[in-house]
C-alpha atoms as a PDB file:
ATOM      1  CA  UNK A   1      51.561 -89.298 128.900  1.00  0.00           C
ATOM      2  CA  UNK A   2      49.269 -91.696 127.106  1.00  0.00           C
ATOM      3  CA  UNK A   3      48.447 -91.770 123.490  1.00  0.00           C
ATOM      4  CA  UNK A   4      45.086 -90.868 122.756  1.00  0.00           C
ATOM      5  CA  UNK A   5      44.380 -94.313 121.085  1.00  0.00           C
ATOM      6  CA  UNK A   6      45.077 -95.645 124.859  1.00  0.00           C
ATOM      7  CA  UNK A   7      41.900 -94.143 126.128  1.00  0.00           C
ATOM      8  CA  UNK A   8      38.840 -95.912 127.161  1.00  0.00           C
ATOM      9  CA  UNK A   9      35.812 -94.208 128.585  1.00  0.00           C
ATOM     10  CA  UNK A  10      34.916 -95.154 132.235  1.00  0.00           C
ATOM     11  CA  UNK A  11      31.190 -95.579 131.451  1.00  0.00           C
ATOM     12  CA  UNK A  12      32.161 -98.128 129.025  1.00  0.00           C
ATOM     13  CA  UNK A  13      30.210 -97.074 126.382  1.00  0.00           C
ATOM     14  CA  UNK A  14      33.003 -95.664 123.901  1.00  0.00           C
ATOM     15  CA  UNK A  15      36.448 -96.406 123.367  1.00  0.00           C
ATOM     16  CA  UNK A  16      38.816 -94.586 120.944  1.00  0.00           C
ATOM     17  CA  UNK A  17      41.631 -96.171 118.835  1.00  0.00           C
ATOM     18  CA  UNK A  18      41.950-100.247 118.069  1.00  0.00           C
ATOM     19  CA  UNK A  19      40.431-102.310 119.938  1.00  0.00           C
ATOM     20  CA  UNK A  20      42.832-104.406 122.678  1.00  0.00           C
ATOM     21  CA  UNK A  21      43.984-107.593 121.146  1.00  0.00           C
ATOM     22  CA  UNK A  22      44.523-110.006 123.484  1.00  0.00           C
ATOM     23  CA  UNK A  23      47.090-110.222 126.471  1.00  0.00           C
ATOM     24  CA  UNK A  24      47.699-113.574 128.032  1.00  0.00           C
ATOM     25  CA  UNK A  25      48.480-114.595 131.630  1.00  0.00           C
ATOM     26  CA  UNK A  26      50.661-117.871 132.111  1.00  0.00           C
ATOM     27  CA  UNK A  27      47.515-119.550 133.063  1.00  0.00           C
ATOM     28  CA  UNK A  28      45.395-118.310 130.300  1.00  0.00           C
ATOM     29  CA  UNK A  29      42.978-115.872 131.577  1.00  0.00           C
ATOM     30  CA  UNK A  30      42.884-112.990 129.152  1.00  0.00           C
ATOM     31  CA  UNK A  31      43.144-109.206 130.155  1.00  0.00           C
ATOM     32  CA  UNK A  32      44.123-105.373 129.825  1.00  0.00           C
ATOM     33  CA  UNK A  33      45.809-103.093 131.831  1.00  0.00           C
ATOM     34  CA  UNK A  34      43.985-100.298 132.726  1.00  0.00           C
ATOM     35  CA  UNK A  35      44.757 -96.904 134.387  1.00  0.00           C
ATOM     36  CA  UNK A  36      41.957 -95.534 135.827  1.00  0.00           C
ATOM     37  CA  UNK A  37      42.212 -91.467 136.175  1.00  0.00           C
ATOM     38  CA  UNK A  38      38.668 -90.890 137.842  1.00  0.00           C
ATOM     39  CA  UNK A  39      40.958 -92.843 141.380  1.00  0.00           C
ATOM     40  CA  UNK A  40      44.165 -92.878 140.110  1.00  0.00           C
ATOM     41  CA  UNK A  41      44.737 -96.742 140.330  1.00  0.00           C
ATOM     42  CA  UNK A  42      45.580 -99.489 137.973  1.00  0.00           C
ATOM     43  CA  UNK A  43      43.073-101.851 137.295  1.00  0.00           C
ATOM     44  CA  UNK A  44      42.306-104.880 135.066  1.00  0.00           C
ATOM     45  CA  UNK A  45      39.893-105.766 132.365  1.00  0.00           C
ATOM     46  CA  UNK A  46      38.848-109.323 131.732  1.00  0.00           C
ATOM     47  CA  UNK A  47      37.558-110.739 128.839  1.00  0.00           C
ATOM     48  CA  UNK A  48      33.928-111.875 128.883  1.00  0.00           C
ATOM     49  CA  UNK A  49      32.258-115.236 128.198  1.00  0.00           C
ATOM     50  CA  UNK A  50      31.523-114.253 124.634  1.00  0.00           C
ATOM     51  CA  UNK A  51      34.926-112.854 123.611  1.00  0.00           C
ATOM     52  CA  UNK A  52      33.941-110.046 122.411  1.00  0.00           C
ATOM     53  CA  UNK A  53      34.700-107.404 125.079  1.00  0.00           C
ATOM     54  CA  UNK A  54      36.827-106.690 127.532  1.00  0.00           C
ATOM     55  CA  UNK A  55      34.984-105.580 130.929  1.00  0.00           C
ATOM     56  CA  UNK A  56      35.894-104.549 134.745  1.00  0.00           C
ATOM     57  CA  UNK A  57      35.212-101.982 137.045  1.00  0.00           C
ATOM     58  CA  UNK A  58      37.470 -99.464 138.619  1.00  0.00           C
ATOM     59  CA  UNK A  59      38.502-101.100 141.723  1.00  0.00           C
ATOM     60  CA  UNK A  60      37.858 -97.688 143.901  1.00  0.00           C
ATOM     61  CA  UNK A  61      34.704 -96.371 142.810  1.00  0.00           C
ATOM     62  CA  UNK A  62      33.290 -98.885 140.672  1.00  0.00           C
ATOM     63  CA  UNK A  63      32.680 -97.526 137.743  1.00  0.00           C
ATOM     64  CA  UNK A  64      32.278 -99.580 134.745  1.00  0.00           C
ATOM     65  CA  UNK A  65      34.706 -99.756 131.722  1.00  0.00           C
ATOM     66  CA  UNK A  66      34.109-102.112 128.194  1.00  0.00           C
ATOM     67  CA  UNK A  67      36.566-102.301 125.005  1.00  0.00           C
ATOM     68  CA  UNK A  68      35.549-104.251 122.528  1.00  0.00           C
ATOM     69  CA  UNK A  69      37.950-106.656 120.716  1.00  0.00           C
ATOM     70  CA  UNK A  70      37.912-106.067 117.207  1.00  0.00           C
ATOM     71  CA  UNK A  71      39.640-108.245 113.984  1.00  0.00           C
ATOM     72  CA  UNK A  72      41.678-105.423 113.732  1.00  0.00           C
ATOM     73  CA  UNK A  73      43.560-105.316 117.422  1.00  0.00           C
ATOM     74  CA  UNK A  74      46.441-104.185 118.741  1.00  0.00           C
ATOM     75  CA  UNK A  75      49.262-105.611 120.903  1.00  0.00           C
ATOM     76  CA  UNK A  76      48.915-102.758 123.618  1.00  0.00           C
ATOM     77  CA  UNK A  77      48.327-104.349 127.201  1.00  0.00           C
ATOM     78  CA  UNK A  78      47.755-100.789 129.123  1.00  0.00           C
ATOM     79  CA  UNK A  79      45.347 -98.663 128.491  1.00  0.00           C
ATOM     80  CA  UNK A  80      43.533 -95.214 130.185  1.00  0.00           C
ATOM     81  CA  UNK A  81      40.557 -94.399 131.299  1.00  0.00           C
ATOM     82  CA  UNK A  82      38.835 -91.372 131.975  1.00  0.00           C
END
């Protein structure tokens, strides 16, 4: 069962706990694991142009998911939305 600070909302708009830190592929793209609950499938978020959010949609129904990177961060790489 996930820890509450692993939650993101699916309409993107709040997210509870740190935000994610950074997770790095081996050729440097940056993104978070996500479980998506509303269509029970995993998921990714990649980090926008800015840096300063992470951003994807869940890849059954669409819906849009943001967590914003803070100075604060955390080392988690999966997360769950709902």
């Amino acid at each position: 069962m996930a820890d509450s600070r692993d939650r993101i909302e699916i309409d993107g708009l709040q997210q509870t706990g740190a935000a994610p830190r950074r997770a790095a592929t081996p050729s440097g793209s940056r993104f978070i694991m996500v479980w998506f609950k509303c269509c029970q499938r995993y998921g990714r978020l990649s980090r926008n142009a800015a840096k300063t959010r992470y951003e994807g949609r869940c890849p059954r129904c669409g819906g849009r998911v943001s967590a914003g990177i803070g100075t604060d961060g955390t080392n988690r790489r999966m997360f769950e939305a709902r």
